[in-house]
N, C-alpha and C. Protein backbone atom coordinates (compact mmCIF):
# COMPACT_ATOMS: atom_id res chain seq x y z
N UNK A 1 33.87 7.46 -39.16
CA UNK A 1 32.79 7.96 -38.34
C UNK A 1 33.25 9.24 -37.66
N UNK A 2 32.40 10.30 -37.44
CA UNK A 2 33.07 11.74 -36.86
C UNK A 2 32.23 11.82 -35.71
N UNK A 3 32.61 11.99 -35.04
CA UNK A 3 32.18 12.43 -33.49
C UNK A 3 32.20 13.77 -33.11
N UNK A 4 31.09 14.43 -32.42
CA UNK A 4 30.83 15.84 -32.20
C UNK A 4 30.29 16.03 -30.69
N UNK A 5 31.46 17.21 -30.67
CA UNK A 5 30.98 17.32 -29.11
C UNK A 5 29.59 17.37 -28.48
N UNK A 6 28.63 17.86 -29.52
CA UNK A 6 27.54 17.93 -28.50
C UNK A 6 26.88 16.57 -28.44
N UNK A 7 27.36 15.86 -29.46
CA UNK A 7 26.78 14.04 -29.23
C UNK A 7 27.80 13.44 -28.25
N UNK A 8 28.47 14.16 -27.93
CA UNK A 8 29.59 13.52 -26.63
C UNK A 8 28.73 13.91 -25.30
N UNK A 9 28.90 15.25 -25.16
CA UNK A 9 27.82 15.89 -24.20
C UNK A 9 26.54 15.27 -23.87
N UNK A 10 25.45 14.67 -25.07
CA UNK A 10 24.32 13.98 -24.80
C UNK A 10 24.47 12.78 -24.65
N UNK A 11 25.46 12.16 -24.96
CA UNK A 11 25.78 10.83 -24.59
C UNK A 11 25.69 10.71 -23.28
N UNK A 12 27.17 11.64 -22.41
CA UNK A 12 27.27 11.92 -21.02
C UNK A 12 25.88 12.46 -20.23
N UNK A 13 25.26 13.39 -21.12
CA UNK A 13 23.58 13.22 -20.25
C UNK A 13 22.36 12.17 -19.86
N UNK A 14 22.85 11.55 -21.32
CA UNK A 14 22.43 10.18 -21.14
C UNK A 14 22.20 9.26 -20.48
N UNK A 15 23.33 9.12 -20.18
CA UNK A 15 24.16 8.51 -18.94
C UNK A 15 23.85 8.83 -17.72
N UNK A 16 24.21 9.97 -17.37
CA UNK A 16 23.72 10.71 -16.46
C UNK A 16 22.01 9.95 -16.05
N UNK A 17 21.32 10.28 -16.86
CA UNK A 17 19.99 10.31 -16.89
C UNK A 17 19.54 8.82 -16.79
N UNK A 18 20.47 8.24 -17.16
CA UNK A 18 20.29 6.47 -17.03
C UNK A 18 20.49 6.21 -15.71
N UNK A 19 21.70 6.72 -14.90
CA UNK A 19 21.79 6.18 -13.49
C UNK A 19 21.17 6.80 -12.68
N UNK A 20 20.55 7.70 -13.30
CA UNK A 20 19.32 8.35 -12.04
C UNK A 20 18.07 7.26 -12.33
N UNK A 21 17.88 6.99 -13.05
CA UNK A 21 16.57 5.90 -13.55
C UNK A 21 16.74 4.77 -13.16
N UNK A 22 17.95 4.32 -12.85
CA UNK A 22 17.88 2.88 -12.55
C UNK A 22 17.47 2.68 -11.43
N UNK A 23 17.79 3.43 -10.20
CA UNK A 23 17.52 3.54 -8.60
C UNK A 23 15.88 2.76 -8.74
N UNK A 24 14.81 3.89 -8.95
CA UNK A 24 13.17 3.82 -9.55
C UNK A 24 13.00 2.37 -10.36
N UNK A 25 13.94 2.22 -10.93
CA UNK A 25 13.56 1.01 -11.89
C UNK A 25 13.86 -0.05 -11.16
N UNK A 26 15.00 -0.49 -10.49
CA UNK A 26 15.36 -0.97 -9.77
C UNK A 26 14.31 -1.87 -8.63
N UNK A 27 13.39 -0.72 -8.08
CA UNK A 27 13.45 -0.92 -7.02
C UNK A 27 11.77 -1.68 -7.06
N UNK A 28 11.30 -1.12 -8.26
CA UNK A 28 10.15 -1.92 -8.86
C UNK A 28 10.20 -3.23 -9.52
N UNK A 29 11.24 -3.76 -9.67
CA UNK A 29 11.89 -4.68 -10.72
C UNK A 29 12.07 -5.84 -9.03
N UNK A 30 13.22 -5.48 -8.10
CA UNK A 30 13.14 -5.90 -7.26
C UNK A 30 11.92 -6.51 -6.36
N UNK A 31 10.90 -5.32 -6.31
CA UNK A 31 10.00 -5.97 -5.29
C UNK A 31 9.12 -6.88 -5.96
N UNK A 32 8.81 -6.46 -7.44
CA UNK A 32 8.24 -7.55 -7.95
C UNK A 32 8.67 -9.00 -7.96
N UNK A 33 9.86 -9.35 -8.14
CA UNK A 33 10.41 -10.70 -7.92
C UNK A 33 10.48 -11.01 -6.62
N UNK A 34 10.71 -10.39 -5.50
CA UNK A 34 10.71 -10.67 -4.62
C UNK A 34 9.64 -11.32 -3.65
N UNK A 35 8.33 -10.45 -4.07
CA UNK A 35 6.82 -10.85 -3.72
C UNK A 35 6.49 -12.07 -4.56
N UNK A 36 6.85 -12.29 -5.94
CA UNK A 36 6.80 -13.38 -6.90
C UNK A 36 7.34 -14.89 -6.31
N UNK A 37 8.53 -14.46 -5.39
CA UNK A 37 9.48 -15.59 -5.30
C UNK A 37 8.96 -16.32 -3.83
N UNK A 38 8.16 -15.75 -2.67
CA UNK A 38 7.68 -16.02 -1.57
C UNK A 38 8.31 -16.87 -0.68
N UNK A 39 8.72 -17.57 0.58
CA UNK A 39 9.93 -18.18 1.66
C UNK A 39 10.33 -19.02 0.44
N UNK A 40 11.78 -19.47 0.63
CA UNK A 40 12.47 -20.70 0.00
C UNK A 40 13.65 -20.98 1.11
N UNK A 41 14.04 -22.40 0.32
CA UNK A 41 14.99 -22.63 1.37
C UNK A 41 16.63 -21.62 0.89
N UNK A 42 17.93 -22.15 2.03
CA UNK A 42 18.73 -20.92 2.10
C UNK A 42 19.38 -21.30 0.48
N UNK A 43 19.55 -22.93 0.21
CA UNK A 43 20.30 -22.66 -1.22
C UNK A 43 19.63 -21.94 -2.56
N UNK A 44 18.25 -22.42 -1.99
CA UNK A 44 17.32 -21.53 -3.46
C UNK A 44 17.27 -20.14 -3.00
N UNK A 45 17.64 -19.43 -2.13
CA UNK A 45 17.90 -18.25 -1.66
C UNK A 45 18.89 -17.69 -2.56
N UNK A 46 20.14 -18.16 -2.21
CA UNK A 46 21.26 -17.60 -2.28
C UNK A 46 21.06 -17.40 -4.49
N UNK A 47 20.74 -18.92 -4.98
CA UNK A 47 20.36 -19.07 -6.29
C UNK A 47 19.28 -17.91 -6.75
N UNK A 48 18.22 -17.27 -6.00
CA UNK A 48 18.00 -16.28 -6.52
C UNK A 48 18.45 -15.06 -6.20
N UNK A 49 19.32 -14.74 -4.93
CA UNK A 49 19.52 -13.70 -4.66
C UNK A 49 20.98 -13.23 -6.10
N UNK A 50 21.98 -14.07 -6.50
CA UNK A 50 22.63 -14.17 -7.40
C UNK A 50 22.09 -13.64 -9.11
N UNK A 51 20.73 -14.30 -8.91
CA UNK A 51 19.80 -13.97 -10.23
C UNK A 51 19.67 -12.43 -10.15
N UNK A 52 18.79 -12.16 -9.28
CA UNK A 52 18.41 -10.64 -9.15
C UNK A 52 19.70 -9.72 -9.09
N UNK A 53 20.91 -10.13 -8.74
CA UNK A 53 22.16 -9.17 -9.13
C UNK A 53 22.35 -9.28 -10.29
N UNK A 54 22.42 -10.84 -11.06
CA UNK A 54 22.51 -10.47 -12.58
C UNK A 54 21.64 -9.43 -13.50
N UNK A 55 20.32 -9.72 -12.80
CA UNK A 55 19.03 -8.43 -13.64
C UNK A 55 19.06 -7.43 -13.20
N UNK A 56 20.24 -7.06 -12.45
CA UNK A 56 20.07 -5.27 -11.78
C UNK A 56 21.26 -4.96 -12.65
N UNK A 57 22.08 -6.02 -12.97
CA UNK A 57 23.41 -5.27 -13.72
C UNK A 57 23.08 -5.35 -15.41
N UNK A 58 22.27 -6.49 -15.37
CA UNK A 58 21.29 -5.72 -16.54
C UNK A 58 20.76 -4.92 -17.44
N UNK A 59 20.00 -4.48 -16.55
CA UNK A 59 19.18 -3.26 -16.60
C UNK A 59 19.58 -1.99 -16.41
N UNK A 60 21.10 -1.95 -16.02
CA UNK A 60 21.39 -0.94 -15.95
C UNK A 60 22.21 -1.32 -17.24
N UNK A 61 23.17 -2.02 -17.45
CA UNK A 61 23.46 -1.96 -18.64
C UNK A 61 22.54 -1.59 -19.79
N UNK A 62 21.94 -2.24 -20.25
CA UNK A 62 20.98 -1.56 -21.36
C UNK A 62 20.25 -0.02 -21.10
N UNK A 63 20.08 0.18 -19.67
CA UNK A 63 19.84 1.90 -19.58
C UNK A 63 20.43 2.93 -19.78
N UNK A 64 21.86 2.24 -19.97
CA UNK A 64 23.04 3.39 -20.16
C UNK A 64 23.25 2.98 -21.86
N UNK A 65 23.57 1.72 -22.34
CA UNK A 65 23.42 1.97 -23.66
C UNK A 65 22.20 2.29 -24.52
N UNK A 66 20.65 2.21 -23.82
CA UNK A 66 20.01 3.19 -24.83
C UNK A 66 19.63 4.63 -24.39
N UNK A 67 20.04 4.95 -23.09
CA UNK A 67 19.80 6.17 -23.06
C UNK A 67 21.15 7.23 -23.41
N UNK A 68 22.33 6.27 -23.51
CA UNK A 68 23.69 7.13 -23.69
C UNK A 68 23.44 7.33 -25.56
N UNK A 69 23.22 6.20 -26.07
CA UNK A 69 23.12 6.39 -27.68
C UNK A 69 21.90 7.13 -28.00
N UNK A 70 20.71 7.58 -27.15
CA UNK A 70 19.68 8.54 -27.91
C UNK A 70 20.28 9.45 -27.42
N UNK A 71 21.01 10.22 -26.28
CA UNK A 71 21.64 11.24 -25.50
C UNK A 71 22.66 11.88 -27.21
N UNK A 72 23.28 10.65 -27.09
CA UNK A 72 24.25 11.04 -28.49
C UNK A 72 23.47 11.18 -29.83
N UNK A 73 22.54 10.76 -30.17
CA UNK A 73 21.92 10.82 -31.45
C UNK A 73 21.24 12.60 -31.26
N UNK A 74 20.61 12.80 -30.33
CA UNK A 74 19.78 14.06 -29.86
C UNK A 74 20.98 14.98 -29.84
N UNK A 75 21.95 14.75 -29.28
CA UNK A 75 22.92 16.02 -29.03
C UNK A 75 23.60 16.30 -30.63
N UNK A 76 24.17 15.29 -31.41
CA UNK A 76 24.22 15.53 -32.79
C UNK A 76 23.02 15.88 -33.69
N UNK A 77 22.01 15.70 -33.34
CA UNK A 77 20.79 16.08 -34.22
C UNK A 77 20.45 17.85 -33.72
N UNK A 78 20.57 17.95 -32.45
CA UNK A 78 20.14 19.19 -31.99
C UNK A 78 21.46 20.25 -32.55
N UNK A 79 23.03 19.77 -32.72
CA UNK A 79 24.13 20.62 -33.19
C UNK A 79 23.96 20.79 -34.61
N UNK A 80 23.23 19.92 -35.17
CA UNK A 80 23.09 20.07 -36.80
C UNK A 80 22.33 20.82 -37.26
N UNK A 81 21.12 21.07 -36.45
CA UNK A 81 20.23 21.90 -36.90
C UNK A 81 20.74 23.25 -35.60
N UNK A 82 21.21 23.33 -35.45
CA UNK A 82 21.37 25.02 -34.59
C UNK A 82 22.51 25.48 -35.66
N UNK A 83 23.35 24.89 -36.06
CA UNK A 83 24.40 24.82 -36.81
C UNK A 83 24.40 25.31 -38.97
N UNK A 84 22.97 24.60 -38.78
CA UNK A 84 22.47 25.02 -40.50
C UNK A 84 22.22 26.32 -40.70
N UNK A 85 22.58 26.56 -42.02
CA UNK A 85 22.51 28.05 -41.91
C UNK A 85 20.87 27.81 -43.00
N UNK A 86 20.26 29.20 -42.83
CA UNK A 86 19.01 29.50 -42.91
C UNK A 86 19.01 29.57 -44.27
N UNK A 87 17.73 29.37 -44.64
CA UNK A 87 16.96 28.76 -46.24
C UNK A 87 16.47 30.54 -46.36
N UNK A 88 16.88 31.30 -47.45
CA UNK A 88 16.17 32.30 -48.11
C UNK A 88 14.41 32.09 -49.09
């Protein structure tokens, strides 16, 4: 497999672009369960407050692997074609 800097570069934008998204995503993801879940007692508390850390680490996981692998697919697709030389 060959790796190219500018699919390194869009990967890292990717990325980039994933942890700015999660904050927004986050915070909609949160209040929805939260309004969903309405008073409980402190052990079913703690049992969902545990849940909702698992789905924030989540969601950010999968935001960084699909926005780091289209970051990388786009940055190698965009070097290949700046890179081709022109059709007579």
């Amino acid at each position: 497999m060959e790796y190219s800097l500018p699919g390194w570069l869009g990967a890292l934008i990717g990325t980039i672009v994933a942890v700015v998204a999660y904050a927004p995503a986050i915070r909609i993801v949160d209040r929805h369960l939260r309004a969903q879940s309405g008073p409980m007692a402190l052990e079913k508390r703690e049992d969902f407050e545990s849940r909702i850390a698992l789905v924030r680490r989540s969601i950010l996981a999968i935001d960084i692997a699909v926005l780091a692998t289209l970051g990388y697919w786009i940055g190698k697709a965009l070097a290949g074609t700046a890179g081709a030389p022109a059709l007579h």
